[in-house]
C-alpha atoms as a PDB file:
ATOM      1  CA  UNK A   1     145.284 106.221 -84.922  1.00  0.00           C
ATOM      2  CA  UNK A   2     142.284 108.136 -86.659  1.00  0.00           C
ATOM      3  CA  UNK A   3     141.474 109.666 -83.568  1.00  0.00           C
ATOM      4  CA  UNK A   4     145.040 111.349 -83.676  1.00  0.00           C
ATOM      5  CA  UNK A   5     144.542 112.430 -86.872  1.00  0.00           C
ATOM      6  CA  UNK A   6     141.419 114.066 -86.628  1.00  0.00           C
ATOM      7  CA  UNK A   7     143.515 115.824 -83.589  1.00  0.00           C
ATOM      8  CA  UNK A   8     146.624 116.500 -85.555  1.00  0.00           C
ATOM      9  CA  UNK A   9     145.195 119.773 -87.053  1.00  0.00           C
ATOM     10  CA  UNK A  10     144.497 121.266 -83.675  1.00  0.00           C
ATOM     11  CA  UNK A  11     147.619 119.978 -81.743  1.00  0.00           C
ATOM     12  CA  UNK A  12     149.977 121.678 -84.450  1.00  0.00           C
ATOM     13  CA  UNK A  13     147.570 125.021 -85.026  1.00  0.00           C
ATOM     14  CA  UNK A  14     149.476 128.481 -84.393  1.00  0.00           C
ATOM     15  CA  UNK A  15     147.306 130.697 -83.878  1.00  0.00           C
ATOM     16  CA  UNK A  16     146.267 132.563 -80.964  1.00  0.00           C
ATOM     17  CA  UNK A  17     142.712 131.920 -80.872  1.00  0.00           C
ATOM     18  CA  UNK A  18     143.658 127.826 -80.479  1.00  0.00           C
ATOM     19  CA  UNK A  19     146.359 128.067 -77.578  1.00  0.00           C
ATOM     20  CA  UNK A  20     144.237 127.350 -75.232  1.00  0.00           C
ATOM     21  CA  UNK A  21     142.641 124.333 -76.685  1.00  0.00           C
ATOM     22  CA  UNK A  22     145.815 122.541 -77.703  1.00  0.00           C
ATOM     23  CA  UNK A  23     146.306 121.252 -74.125  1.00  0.00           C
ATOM     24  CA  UNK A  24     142.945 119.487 -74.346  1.00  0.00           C
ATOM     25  CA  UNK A  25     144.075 118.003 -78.063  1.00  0.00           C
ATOM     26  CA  UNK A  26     147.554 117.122 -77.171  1.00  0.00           C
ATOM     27  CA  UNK A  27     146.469 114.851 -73.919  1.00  0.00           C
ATOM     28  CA  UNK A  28     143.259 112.325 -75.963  1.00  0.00           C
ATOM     29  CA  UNK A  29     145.904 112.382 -78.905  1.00  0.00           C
ATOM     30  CA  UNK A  30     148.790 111.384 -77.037  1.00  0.00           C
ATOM     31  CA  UNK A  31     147.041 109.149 -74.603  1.00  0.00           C
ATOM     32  CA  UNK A  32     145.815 107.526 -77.946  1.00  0.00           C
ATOM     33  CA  UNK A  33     149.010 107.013 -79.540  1.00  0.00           C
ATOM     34  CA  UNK A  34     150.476 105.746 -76.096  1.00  0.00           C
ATOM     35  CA  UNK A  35     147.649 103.317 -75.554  1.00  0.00           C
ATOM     36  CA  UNK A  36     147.869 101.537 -79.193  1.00  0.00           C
ATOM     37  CA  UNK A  37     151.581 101.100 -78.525  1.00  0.00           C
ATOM     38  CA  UNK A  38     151.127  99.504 -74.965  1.00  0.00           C
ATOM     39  CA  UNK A  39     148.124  97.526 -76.483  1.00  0.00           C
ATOM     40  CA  UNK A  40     150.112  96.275 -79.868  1.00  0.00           C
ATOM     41  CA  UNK A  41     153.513  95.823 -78.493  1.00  0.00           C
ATOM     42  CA  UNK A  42     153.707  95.624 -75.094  1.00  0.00           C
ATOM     43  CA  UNK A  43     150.928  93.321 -74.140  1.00  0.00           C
ATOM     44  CA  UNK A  44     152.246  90.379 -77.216  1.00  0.00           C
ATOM     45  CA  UNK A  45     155.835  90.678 -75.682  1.00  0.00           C
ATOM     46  CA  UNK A  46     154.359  90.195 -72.427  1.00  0.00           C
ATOM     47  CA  UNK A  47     152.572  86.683 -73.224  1.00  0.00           C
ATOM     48  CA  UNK A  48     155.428  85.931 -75.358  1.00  0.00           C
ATOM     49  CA  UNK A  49     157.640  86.175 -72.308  1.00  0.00           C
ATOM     50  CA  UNK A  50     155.244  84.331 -70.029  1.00  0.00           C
ATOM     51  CA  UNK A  51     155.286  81.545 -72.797  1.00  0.00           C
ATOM     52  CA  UNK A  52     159.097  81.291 -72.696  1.00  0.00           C
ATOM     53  CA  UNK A  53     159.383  81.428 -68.603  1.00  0.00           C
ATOM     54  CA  UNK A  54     156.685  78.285 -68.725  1.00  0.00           C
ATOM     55  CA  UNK A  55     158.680  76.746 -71.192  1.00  0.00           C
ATOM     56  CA  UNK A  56     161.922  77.151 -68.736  1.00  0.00           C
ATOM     57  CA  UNK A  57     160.352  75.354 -65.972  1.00  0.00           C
ATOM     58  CA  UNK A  58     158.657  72.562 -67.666  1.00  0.00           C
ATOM     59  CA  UNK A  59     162.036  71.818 -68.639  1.00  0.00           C
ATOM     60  CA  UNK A  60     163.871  72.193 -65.288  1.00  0.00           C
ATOM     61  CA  UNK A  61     164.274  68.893 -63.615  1.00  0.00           C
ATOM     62  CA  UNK A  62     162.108  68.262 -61.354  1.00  0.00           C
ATOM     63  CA  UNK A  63     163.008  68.603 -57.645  1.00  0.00           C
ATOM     64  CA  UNK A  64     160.648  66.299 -55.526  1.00  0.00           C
ATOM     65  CA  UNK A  65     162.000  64.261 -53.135  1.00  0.00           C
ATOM     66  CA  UNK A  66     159.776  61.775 -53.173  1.00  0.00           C
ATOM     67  CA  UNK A  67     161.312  57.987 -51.306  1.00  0.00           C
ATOM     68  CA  UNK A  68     162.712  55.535 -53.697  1.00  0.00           C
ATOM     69  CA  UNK A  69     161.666  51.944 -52.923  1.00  0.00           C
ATOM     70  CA  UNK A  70     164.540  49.582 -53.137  1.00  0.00           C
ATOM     71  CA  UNK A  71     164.241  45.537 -52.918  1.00  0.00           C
ATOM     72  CA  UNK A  72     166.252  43.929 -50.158  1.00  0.00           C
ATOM     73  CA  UNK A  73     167.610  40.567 -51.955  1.00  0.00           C
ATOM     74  CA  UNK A  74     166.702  38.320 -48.401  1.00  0.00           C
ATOM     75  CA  UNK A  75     163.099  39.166 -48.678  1.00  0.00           C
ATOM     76  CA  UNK A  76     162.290  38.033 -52.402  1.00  0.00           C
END
């Protein structure tokens, strides 16, 4: 966020002498600004979704079919 301050000054500059350098501000400051989003909001939601699909299937029944042994009466 500093670093797109310290940029700030050179992205919004009007003169002439500066148009050619406001490219080369705009794209770290941007970048910068896009990164610390992805980084502070993305990324939790992610794991926070993750968390809640893990959650759904430890509570799905599970589907093994696995023999049940039964006791014939006649053999005791």
């Amino acid at each position: 966020m500093t670093t797109f301050g310290g940029l700030a000054p050179m992205i919004f500059e009007t003169s002439r002498q500066a148009r050619f350098m406001i490219p080369m501000a705009i794209s770290p400051g941007f970048g910068i600004l896009f990164a610390t989003s992805i980084t502070l909001v993305t990324v939790p939601c992610l794991y926070l979704m993750a968390e809640d699909v893990s959650r759904v299937i430890r509570l799905l029944p599970s589907t093994s079919h696995e023999p049940t042994v039964t006791h014939s009466p006649g053999l005791g």
